[in-house]
Protein backbone atom coordinates (compact mmCIF):
# COMPACT_ATOMS: atom_id res chain seq x y z
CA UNK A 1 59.12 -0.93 -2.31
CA UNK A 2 57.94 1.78 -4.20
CA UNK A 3 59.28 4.60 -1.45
CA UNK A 4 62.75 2.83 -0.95
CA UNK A 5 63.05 2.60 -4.64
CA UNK A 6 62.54 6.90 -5.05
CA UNK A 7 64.20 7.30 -2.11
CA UNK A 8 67.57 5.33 -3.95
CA UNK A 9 66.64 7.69 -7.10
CA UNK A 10 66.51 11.08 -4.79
CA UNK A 11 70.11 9.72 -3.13
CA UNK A 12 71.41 9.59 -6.54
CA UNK A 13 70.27 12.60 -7.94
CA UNK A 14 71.73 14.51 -4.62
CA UNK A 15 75.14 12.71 -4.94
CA UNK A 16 75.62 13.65 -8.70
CA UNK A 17 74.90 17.40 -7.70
CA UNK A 18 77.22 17.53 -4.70
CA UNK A 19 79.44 16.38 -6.66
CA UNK A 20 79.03 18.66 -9.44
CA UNK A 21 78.58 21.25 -7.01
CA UNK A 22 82.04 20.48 -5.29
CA UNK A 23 84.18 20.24 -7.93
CA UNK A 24 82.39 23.86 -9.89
CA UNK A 25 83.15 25.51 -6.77
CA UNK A 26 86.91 23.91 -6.47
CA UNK A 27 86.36 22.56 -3.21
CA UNK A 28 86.87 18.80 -4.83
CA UNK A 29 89.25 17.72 -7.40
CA UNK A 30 87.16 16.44 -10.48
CA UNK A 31 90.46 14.38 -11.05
CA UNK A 32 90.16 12.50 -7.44
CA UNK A 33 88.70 8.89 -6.37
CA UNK A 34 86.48 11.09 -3.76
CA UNK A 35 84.73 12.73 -6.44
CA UNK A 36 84.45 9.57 -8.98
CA UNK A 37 82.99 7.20 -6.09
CA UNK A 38 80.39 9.91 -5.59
CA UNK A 39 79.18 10.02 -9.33
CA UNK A 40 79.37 6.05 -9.47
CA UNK A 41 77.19 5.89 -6.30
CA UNK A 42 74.88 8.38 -7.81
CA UNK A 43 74.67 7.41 -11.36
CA UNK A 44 73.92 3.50 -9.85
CA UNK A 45 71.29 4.79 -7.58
CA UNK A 46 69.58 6.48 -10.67
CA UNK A 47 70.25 3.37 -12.77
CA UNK A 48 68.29 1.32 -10.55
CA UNK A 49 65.15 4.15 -9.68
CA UNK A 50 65.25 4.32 -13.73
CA UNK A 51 65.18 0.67 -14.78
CA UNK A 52 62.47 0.18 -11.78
CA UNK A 53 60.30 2.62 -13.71
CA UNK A 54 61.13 1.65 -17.29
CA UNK A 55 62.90 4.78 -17.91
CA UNK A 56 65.35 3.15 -20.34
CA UNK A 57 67.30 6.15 -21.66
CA UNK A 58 68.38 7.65 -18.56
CA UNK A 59 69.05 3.80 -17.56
CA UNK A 60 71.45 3.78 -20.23
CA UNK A 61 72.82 7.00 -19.81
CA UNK A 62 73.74 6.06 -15.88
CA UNK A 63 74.86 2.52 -16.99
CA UNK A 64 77.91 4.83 -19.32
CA UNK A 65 78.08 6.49 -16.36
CA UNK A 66 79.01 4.15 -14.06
CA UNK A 67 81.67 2.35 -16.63
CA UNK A 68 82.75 5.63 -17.15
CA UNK A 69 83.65 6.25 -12.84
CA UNK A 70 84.30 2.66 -12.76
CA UNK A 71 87.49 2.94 -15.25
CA UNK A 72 88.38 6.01 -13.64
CA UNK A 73 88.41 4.69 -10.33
CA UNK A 74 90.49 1.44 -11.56
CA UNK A 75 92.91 3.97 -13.80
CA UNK A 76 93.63 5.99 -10.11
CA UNK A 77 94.16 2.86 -8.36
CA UNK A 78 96.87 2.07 -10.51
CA UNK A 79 98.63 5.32 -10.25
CA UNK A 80 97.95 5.33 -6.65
CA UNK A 81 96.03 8.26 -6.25
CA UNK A 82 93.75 8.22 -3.76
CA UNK A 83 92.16 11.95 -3.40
């Protein structure tokens, strides 16, 4: 469990630097669900390799995260932007 668990936390980290990687090199809109679904993939699969090892801040600070690519996600739906 232990291995699966810091291999979610490695996934995570990787995600949220591609995508922070992508977008400072302009070869991904930071405005796009693409990008946003790869920071709320990330930021989850640091949440849970945080809260596994009681590492409550950086829980919290993925949990904001997450909410934060969540309503971004819903807020592109609704203008129908998909990229």
């Amino acid at each position: 469990m232990d291995l699966l668990l810091a291999a979610v936390g490695w996934i995570g980290a990787a995600l949220l630097l591609f995508g922070y990687g992508m977008v400072s090199t302009s070869r991904m809109s930071g405005g796009g669900a693409r990008y946003q679904v790869i920071n709320l993939v990330g930021s989850v699969g640091l949440m849970i390799n945080s809260a596994y090892n009681a590492a409550w801040p950086s829980v919290g600070l993925n949990l904001v995260w997450a909410a934060i690519g969540v309503v971004a996600l819903v807020k592109l739906a609704r203008l129908g932007i998909a990229t």
